[in-house]
PDB file of N, CA and C in Angstrom:
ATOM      1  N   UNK A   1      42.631 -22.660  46.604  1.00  0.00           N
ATOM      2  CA  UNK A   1      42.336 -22.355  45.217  1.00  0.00           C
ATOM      3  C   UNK A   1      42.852 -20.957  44.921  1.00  0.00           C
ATOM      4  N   UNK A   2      43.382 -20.885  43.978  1.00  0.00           N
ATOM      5  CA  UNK A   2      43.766 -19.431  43.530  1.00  0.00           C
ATOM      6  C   UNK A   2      42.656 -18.475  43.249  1.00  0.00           C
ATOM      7  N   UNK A   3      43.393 -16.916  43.667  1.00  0.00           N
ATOM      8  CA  UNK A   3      42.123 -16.234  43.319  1.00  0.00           C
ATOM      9  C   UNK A   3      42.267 -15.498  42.386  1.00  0.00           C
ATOM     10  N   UNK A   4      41.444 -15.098  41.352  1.00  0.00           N
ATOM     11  CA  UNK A   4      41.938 -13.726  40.276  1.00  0.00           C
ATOM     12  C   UNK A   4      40.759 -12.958  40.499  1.00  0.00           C
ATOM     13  N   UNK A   5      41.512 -11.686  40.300  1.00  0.00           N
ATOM     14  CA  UNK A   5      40.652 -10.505  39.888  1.00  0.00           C
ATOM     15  C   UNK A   5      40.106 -10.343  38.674  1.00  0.00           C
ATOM     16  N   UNK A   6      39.032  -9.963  38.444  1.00  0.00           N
ATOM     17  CA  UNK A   6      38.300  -9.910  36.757  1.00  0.00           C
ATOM     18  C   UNK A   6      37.155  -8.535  37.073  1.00  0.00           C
ATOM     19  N   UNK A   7      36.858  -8.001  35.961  1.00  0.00           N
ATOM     20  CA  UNK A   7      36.454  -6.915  35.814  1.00  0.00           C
ATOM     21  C   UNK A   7      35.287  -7.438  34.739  1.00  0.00           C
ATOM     22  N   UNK A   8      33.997  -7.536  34.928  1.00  0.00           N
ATOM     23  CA  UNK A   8      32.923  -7.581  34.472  1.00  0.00           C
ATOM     24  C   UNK A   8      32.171  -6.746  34.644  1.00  0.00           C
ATOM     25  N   UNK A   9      30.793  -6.783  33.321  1.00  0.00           N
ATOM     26  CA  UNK A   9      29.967  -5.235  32.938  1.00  0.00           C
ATOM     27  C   UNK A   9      28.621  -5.857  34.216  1.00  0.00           C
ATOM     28  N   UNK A  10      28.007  -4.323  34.721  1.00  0.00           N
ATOM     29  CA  UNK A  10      26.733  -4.914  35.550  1.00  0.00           C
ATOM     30  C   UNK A  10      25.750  -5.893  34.883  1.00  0.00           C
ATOM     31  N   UNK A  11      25.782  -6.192  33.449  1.00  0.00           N
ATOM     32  CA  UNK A  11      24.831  -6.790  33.035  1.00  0.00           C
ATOM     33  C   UNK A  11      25.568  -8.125  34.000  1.00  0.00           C
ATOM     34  N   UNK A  12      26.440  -8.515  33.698  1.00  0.00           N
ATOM     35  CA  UNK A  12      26.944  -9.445  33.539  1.00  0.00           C
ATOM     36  C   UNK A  12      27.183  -9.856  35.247  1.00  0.00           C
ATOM     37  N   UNK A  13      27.402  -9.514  35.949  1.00  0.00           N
ATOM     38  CA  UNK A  13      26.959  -9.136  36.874  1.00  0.00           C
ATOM     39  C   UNK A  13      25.903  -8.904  37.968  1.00  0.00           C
ATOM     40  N   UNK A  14      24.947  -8.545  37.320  1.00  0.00           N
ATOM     41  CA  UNK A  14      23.076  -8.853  37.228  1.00  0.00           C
ATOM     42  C   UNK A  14      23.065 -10.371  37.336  1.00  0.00           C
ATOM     43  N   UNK A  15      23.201 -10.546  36.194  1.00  0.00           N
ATOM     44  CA  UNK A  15      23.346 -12.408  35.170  1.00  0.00           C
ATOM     45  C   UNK A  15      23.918 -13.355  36.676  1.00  0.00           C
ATOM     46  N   UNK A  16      25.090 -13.012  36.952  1.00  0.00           N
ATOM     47  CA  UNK A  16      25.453 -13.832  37.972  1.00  0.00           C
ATOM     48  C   UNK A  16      24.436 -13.527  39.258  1.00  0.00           C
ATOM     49  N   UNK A  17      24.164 -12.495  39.744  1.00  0.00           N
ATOM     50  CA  UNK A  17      23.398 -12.149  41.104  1.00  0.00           C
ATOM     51  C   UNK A  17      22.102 -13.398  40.909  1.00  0.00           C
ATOM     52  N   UNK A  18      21.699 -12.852  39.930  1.00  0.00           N
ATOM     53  CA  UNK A  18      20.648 -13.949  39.573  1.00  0.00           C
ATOM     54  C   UNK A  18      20.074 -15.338  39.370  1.00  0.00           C
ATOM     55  N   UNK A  19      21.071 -15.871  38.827  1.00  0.00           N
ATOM     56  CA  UNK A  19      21.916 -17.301  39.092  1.00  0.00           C
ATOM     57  C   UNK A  19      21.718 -18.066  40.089  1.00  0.00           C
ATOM     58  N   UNK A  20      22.602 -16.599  41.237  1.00  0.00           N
ATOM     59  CA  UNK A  20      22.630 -17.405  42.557  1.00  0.00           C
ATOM     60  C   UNK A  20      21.438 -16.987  43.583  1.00  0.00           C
ATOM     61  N   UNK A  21      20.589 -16.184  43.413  1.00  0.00           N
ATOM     62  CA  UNK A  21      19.344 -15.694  43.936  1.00  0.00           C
ATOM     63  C   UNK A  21      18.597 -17.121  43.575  1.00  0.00           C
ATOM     64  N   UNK A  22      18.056 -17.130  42.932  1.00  0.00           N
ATOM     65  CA  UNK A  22      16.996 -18.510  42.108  1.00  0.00           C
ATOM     66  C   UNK A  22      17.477 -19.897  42.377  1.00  0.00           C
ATOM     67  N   UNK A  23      19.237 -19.887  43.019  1.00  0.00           N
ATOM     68  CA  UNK A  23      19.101 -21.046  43.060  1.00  0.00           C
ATOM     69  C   UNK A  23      19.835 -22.133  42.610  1.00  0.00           C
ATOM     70  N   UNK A  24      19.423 -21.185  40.863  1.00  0.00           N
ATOM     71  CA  UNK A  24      20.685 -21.949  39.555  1.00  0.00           C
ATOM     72  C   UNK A  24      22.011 -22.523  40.335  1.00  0.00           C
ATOM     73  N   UNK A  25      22.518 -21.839  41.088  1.00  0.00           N
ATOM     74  CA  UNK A  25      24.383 -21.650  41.394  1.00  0.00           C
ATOM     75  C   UNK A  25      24.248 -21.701  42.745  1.00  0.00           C
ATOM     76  N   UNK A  26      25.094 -22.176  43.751  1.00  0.00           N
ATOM     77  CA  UNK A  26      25.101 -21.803  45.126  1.00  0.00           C
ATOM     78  C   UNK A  26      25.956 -20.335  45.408  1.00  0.00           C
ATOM     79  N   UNK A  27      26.719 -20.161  44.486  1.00  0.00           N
ATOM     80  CA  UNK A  27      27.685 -19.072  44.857  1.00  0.00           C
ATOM     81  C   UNK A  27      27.979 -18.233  43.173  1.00  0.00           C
ATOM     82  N   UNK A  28      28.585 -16.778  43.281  1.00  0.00           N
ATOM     83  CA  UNK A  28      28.808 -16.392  42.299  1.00  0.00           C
ATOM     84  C   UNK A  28      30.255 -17.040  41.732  1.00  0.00           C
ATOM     85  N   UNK A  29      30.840 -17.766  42.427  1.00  0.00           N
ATOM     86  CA  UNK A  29      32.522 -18.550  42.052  1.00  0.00           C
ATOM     87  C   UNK A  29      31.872 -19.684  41.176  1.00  0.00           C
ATOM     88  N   UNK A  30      31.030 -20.415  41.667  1.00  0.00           N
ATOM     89  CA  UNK A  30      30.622 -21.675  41.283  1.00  0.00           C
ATOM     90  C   UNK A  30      29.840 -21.181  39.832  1.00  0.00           C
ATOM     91  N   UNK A  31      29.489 -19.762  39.553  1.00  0.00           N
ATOM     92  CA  UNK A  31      29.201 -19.638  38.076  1.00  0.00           C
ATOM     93  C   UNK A  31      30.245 -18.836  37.182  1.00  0.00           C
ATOM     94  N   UNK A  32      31.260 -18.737  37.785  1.00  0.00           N
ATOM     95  CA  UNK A  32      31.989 -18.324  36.738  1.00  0.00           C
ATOM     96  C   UNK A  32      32.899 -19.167  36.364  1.00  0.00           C
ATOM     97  N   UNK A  33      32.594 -20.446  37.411  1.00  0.00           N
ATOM     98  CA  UNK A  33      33.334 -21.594  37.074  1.00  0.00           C
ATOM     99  C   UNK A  33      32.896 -22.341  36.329  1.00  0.00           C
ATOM    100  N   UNK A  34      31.798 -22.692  35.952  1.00  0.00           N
ATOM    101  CA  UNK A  34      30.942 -22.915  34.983  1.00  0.00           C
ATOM    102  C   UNK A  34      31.329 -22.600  33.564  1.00  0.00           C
ATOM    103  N   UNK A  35      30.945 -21.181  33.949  1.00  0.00           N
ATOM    104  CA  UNK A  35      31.950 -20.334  32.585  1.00  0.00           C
ATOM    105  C   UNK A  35      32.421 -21.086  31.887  1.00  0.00           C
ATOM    106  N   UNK A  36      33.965 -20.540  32.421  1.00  0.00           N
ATOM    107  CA  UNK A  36      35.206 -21.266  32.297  1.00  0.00           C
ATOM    108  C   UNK A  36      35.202 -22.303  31.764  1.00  0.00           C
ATOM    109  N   UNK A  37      34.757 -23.602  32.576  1.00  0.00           N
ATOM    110  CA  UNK A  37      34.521 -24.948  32.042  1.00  0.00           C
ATOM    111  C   UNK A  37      34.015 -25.005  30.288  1.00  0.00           C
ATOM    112  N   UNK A  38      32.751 -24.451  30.083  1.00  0.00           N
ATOM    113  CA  UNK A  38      32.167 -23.818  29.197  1.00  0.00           C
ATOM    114  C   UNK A  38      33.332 -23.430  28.317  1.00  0.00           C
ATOM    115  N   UNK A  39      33.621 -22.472  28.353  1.00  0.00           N
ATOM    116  CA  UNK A  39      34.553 -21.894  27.685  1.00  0.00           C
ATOM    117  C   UNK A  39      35.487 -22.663  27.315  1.00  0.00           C
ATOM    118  N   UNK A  40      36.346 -23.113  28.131  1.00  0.00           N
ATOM    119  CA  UNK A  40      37.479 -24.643  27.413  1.00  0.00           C
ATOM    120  C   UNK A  40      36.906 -25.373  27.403  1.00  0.00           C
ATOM    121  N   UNK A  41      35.725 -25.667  27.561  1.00  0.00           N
ATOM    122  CA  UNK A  41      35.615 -27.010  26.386  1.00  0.00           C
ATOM    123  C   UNK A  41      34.998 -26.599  24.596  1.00  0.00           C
ATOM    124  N   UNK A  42      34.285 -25.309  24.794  1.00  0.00           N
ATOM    125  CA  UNK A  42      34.449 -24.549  23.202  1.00  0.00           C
ATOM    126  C   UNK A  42      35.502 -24.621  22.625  1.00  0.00           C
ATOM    127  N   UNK A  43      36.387 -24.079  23.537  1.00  0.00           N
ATOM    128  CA  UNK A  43      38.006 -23.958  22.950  1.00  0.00           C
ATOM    129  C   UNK A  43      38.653 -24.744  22.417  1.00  0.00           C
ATOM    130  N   UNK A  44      38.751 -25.963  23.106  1.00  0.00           N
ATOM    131  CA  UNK A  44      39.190 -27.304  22.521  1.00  0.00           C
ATOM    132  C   UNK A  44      38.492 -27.868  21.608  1.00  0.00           C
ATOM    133  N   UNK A  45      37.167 -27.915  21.630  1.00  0.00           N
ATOM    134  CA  UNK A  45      36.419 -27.793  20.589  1.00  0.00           C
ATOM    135  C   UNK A  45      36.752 -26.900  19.313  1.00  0.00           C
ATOM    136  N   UNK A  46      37.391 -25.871  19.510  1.00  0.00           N
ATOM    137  CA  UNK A  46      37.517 -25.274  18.416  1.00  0.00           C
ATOM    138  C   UNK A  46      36.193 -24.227  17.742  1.00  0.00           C
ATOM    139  N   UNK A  47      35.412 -24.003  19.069  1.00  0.00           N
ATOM    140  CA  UNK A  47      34.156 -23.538  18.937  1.00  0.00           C
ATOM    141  C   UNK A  47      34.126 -21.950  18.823  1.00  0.00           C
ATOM    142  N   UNK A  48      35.083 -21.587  19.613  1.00  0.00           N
ATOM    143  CA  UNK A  48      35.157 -20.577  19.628  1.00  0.00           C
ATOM    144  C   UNK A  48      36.310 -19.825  18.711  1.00  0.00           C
ATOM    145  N   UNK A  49      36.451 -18.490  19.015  1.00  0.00           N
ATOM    146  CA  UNK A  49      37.208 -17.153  17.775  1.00  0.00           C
ATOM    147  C   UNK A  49      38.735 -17.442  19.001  1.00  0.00           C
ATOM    148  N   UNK A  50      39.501 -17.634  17.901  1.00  0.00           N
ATOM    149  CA  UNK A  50      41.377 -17.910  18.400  1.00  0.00           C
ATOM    150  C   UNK A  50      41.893 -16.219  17.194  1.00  0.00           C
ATOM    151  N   UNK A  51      41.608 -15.390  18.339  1.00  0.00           N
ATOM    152  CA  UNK A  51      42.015 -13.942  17.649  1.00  0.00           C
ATOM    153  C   UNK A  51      43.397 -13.775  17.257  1.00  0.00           C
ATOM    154  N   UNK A  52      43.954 -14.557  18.347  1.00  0.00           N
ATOM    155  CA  UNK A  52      45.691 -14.880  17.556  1.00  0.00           C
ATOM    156  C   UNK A  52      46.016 -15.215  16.046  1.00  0.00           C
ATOM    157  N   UNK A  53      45.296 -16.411  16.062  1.00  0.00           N
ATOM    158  CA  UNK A  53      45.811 -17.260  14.514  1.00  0.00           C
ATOM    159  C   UNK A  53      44.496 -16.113  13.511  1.00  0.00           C
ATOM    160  N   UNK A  54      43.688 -15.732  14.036  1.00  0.00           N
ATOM    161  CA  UNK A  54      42.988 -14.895  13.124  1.00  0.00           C
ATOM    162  C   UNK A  54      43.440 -13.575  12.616  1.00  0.00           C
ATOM    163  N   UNK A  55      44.624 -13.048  13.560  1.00  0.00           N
ATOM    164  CA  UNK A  55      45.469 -11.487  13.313  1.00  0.00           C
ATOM    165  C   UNK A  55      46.588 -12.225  12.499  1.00  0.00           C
ATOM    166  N   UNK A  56      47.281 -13.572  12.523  1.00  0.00           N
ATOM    167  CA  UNK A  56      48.180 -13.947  11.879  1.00  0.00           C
ATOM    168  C   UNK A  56      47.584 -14.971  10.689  1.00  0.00           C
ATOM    169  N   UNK A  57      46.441 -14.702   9.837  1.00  0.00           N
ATOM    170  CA  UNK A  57      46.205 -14.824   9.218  1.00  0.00           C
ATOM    171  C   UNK A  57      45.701 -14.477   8.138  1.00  0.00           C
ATOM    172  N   UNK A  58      45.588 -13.076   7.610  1.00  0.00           N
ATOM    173  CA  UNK A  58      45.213 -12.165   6.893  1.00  0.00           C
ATOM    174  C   UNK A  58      44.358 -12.754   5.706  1.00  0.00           C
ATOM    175  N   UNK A  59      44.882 -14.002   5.420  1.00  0.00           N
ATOM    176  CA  UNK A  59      43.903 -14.752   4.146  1.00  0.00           C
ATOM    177  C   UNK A  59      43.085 -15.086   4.158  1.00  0.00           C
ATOM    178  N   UNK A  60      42.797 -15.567   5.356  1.00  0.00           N
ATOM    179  CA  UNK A  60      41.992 -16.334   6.171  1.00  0.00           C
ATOM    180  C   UNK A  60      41.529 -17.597   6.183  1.00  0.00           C
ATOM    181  N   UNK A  61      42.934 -18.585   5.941  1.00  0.00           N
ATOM    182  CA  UNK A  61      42.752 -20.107   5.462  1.00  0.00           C
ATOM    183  C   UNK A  61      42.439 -20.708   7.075  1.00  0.00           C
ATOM    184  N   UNK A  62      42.710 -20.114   7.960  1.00  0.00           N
ATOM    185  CA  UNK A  62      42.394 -20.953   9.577  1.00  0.00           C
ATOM    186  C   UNK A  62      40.614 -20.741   9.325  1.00  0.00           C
ATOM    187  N   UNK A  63      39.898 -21.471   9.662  1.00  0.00           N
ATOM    188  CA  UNK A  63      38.602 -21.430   9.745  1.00  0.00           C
ATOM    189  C   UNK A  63      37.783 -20.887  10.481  1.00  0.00           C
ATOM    190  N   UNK A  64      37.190 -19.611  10.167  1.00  0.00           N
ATOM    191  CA  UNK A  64      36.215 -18.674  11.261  1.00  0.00           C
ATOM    192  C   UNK A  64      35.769 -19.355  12.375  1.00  0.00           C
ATOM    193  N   UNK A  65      35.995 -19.119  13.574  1.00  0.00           N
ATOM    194  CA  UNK A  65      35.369 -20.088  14.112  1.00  0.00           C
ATOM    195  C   UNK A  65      34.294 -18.412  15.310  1.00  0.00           C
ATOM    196  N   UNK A  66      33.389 -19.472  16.047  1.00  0.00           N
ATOM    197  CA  UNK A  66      32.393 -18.624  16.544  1.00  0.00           C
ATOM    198  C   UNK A  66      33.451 -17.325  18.237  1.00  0.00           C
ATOM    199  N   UNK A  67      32.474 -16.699  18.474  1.00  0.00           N
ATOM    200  CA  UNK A  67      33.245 -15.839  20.161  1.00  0.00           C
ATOM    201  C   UNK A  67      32.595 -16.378  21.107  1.00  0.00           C
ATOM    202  N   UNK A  68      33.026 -15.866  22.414  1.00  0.00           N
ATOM    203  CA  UNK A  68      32.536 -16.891  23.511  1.00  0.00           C
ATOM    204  C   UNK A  68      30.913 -16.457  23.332  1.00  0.00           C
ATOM    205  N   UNK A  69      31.053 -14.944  23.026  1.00  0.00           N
ATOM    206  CA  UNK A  69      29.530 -14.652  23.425  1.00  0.00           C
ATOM    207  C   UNK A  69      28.870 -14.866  22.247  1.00  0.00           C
ATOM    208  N   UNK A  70      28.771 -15.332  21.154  1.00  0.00           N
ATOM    209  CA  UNK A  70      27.900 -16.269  20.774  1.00  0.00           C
ATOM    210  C   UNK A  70      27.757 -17.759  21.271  1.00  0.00           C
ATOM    211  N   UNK A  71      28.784 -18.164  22.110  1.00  0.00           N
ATOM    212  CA  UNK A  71      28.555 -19.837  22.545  1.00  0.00           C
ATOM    213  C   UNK A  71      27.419 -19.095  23.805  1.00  0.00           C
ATOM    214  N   UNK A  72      27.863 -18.032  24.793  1.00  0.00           N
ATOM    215  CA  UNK A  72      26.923 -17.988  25.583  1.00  0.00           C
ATOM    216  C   UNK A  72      25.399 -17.635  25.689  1.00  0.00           C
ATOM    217  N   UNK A  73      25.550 -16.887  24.566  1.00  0.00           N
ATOM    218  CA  UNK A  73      24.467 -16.469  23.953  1.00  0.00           C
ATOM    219  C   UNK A  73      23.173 -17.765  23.663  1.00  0.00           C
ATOM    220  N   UNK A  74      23.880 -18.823  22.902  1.00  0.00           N
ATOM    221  CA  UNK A  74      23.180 -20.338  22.623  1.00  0.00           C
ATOM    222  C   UNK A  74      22.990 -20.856  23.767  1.00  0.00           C
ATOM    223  N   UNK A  75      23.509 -20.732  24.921  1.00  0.00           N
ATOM    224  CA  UNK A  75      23.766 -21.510  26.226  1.00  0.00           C
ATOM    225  C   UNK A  75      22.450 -20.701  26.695  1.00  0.00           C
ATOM    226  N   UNK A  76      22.190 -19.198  26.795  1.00  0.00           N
ATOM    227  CA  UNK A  76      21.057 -18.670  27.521  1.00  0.00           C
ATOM    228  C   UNK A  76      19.890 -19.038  26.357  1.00  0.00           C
ATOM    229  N   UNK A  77      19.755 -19.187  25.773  1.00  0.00           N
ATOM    230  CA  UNK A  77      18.691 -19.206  24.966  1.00  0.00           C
ATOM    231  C   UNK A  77      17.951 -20.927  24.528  1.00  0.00           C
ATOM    232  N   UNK A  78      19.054 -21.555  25.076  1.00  0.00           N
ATOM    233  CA  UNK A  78      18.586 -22.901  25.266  1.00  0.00           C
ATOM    234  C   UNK A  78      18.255 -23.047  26.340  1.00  0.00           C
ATOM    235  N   UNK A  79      18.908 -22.455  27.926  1.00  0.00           N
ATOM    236  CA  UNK A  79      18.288 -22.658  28.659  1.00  0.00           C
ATOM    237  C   UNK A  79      16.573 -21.859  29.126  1.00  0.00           C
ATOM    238  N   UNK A  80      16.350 -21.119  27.581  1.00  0.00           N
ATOM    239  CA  UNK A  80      14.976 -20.372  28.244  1.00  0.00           C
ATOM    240  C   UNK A  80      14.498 -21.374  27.254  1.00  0.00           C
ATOM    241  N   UNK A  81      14.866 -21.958  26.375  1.00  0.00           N
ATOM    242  CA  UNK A  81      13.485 -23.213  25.950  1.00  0.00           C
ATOM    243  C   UNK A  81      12.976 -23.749  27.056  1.00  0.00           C
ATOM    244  N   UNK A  82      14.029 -24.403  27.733  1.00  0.00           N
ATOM    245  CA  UNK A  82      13.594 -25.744  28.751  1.00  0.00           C
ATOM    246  C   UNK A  82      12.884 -24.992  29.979  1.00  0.00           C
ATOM    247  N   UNK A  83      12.765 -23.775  30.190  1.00  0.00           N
ATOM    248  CA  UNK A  83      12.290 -23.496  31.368  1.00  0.00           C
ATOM    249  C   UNK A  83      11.118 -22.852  31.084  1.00  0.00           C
TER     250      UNK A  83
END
């Protein structure tokens, strides 16, 4: 599997330690893979902010769409209903 380097804030960071402390995740890879997953399927969805077509659109006929960290934001906050 390929590897990349990424640069994340300690919160975020914390967030993952935690994850895999409790259980949630077996590993910190297996939650940022998650992510990811997460993330393209917003994308394709169209769920999320495409900052490209939004800088090449000044009028703003492409349709606002949401950022990841409001999709993740809904993702933590649904998972503190259920728990």
């Amino acid at each position: 599997m390929p590897m990349v380097t990424v640069s994340i804030s300690p919160l975020q960071a914390a967030g993952i330690r935690a994850a895999v402390d409790t259980g949630t995740y077996a590993s910190s890879s297996e939650v940022v893979r998650e992510a990811l997953r997460m993330w393209d399927a917003a994308r394709k969805r169209g769920e999320i902010c495409d900052v490209p077509h939004a800088v090449n659109d000044p009028d703003g006929a492409v349709k606002s769409s949401r950022c990841v960290s409001d999709m993740f934001a809904d993702y933590e906050a649904e998972t503190h209903r259920h728990n």
